[in-house]
Protein backbone atom coordinates (compact mmCIF):
# COMPACT_ATOMS: atom_id res chain seq x y z
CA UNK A 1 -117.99 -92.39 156.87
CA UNK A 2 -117.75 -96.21 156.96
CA UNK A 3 -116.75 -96.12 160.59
CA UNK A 4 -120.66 -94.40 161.49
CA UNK A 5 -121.77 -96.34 159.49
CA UNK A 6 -120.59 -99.52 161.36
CA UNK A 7 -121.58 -97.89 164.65
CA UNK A 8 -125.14 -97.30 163.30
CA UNK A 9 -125.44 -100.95 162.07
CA UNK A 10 -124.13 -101.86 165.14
CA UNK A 11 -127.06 -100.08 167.18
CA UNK A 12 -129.11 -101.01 164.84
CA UNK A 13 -129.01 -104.38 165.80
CA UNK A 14 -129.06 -103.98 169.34
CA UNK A 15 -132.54 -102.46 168.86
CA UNK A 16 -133.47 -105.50 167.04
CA UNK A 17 -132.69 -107.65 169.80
CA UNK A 18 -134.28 -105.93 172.11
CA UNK A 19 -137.33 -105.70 169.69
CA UNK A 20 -137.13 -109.75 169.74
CA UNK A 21 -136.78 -109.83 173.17
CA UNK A 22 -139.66 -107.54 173.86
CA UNK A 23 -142.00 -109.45 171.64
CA UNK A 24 -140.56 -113.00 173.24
CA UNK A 25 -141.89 -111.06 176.53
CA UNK A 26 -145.19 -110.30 174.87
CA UNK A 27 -145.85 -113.78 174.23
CA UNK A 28 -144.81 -114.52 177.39
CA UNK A 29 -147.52 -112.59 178.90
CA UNK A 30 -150.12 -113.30 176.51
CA UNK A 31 -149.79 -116.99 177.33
CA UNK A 32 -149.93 -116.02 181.26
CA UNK A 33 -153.37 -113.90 180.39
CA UNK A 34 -154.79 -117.24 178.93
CA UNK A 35 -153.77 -119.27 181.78
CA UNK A 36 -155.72 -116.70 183.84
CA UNK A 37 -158.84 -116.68 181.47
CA UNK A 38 -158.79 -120.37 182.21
CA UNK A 39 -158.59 -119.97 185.78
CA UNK A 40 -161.32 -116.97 185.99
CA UNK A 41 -163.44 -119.15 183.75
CA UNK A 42 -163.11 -122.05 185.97
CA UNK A 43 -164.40 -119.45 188.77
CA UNK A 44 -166.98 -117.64 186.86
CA UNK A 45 -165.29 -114.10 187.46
CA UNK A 46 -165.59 -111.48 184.87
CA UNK A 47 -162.81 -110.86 182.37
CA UNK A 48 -162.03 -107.05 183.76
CA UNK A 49 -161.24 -106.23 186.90
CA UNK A 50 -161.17 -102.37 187.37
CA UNK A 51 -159.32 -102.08 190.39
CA UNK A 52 -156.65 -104.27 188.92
CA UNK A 53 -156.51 -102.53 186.19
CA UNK A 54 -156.23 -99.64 187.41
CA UNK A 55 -153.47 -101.08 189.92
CA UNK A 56 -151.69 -101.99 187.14
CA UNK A 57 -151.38 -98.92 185.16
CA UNK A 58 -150.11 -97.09 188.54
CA UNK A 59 -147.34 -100.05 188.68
CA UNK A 60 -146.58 -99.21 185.08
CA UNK A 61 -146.26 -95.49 185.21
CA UNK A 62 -144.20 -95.43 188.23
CA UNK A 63 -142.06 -98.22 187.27
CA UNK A 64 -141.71 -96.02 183.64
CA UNK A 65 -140.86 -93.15 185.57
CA UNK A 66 -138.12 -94.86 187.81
CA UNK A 67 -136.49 -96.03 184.03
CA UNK A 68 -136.99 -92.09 183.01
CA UNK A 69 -139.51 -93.07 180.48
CA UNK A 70 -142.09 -90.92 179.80
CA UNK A 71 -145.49 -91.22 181.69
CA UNK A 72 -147.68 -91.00 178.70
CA UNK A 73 -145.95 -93.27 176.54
CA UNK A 74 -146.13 -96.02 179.58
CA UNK A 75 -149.50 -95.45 179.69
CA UNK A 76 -150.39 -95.70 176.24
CA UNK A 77 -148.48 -98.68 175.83
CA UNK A 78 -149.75 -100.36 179.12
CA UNK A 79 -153.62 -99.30 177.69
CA UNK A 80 -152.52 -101.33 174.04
CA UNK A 81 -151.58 -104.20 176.10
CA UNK A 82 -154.20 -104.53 178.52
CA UNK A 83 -157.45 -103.92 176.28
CA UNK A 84 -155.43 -107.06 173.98
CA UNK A 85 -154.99 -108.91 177.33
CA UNK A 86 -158.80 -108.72 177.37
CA UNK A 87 -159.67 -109.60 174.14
CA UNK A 88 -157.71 -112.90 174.61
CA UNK A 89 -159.26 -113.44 178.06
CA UNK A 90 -162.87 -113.21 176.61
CA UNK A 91 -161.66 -115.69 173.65
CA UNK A 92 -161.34 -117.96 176.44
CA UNK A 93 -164.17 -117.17 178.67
């Protein structure tokens, strides 16, 4: 029992790396979104950009689906990060 146990810890805290590392990424991007809010404010363009958007979603899903990750989930995620990317670019707009 002890020995799963250790293995489960162990996984455990491979998942919480990755967790850090995913948020360390998310910060990452968030500051790139405010350099850009800068830049389109500096250029009086709009916060969304539809075509980009939608770009970017279509970059998303089939870069999920290369990984085996499921479309939805991609897109779902991709649609939580995006309408926060927007809310931080009209902070700074």
């Amino acid at each position: 029992m002890a020995k799963k146990q250790n293995k489960l810890g162990a996984l455990r805290k491979k998942i919480e790396t990755t967790d850090r590392e995913i948020l360390k990424l998310l910060a990452k991007r968030s500051y790139l979104v405010r350099q850009i809010a800068i830049y389109k404010r500096n250029n009086n363009l709009t916060a969304v950009d539809p075509k980009r958007k939608k770009q970017l979603r279509k970059l998303w899903i089939n870069e999920g689906k290369k990984l085996k990750l499921s479309s939805k989930i991609v897109g779902n995620i991709f649609d939580r990060i995006h309408s926060y990317s927007v809310t931080i670019e009209k902070g700074h707009l």
